[in-house]
Protein backbone atom coordinates (compact mmCIF):
# COMPACT_ATOMS: atom_id res chain seq x y z
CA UNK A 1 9.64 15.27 9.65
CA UNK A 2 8.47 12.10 7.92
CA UNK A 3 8.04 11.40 4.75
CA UNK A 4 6.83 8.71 2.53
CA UNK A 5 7.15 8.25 -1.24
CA UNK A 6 5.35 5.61 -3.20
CA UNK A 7 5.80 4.20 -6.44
CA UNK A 8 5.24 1.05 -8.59
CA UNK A 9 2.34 1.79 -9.92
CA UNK A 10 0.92 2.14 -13.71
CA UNK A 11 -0.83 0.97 -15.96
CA UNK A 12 -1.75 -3.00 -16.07
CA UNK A 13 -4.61 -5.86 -17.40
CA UNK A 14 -7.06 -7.67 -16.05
CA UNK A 15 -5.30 -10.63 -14.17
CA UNK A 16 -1.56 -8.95 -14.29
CA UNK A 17 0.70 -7.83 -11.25
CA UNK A 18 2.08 -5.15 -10.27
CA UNK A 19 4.15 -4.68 -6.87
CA UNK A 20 3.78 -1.41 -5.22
CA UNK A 21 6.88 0.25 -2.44
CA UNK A 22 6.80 2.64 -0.04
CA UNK A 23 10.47 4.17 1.34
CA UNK A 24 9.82 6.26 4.76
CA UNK A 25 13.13 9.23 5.56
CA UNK A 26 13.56 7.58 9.06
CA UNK A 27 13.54 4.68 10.96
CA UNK A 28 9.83 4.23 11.72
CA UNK A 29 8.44 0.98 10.12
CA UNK A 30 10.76 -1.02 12.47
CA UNK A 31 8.47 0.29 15.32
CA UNK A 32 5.15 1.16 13.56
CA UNK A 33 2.19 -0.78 12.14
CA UNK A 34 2.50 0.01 8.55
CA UNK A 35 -0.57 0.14 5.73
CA UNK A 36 -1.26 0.38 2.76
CA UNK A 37 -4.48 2.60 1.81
CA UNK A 38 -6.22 3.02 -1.96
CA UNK A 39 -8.74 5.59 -2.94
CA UNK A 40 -10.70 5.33 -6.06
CA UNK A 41 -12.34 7.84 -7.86
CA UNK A 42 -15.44 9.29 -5.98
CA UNK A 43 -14.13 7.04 -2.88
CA UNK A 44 -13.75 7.02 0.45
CA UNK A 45 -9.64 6.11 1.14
CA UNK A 46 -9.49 2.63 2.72
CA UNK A 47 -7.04 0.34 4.20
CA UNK A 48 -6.25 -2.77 2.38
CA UNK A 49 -3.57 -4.24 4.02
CA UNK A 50 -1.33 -4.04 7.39
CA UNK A 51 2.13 -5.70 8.78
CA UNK A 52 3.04 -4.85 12.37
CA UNK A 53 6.68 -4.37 13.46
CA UNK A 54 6.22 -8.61 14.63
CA UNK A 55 5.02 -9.50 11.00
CA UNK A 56 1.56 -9.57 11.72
CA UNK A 57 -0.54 -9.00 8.37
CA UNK A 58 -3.96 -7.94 7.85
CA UNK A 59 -5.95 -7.67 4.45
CA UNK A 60 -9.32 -6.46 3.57
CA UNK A 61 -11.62 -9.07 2.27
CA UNK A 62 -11.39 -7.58 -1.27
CA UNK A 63 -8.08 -8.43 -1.85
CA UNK A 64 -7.48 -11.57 0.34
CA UNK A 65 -5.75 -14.17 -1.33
CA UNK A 66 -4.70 -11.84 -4.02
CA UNK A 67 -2.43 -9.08 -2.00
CA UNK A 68 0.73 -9.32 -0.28
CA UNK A 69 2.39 -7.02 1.98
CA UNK A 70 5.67 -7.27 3.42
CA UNK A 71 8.38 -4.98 4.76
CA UNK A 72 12.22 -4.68 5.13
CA UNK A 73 12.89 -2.94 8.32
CA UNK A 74 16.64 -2.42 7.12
CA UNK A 75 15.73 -0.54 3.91
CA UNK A 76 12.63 1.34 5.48
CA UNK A 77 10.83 -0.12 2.77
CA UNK A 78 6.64 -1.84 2.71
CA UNK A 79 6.04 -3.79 -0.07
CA UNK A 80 2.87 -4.69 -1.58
CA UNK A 81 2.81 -7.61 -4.20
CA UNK A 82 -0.62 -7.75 -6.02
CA UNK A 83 -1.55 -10.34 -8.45
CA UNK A 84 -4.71 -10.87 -10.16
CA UNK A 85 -5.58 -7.38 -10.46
CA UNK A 86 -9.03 -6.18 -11.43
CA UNK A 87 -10.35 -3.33 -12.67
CA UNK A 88 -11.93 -2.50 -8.92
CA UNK A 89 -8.53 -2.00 -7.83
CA UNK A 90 -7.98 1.06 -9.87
CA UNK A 91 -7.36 3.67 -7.09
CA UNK A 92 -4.30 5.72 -5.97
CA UNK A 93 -2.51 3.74 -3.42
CA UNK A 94 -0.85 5.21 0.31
CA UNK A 95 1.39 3.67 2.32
CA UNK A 96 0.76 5.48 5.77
CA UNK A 97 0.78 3.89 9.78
CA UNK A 98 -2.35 1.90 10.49
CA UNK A 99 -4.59 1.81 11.80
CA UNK A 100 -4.80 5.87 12.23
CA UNK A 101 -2.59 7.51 9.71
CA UNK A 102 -1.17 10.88 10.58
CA UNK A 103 -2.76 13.57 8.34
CA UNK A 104 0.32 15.16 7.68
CA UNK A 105 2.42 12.04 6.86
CA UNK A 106 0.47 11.36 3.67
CA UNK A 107 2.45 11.33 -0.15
CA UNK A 108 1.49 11.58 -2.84
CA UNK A 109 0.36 8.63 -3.74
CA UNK A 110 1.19 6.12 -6.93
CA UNK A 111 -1.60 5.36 -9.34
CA UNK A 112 -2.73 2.10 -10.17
CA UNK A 113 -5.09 1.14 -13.52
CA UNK A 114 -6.21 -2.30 -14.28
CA UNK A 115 -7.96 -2.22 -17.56
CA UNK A 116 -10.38 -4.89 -18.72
């Protein structure tokens, strides 16, 4: 069974930070590409950022330059650092593998709010 729990998120302004982490029950990041996936209201869930098991990263064009994602393989944790938030990335936020996430792997999700 795998599991992943998110959390980090809340409530933030316009141009704030918040950093995000997702802790997986085994020892799968080391050997997986991990993602991180948001979902606004009404929305479609997309990726926004990757990092494969050789440090590769990968970032949607919305939040290039602003998002960070990062892992440690010995905590079976993914990070993701965002700065300059804006109230377009207001969504619940997933951690799941990329670039096809296992249906039954999905959490719950941790909600993010940037206010203006």
């Amino acid at each position: 069974q795998v599991q992943l729990v998110e959390s980090g998120g809340g409530l933030v302004q316009a141009g704030g930070s918040l950093r995000l982490s997702c802790v997986g029950s085994g020892r799968i990041f080391s050997i997986n590409t991990m993602g991180w996936y948001r979902q606004a209201p009404g929305k479609q869930r997309d990726l926004v950022a990757s990092i494969t098991r050789g440090g590769y990263t990968n970032y949607a064009d919305s939040v290039k330059g602003r998002f960070t994602i990062s892992r440690d393989t010995p905590k079976n944790t993914v990070y993701l650092q965002m700065n300059s938030l804006i109230p377009d990335d207001t969504a619940v936020y997933y951690c799941n593998f990329a670039p096809t996430p296992p249906t039954d792997y999905w959490g719950q999700g941790t909600q993010v709010t940037v206010s203006s």
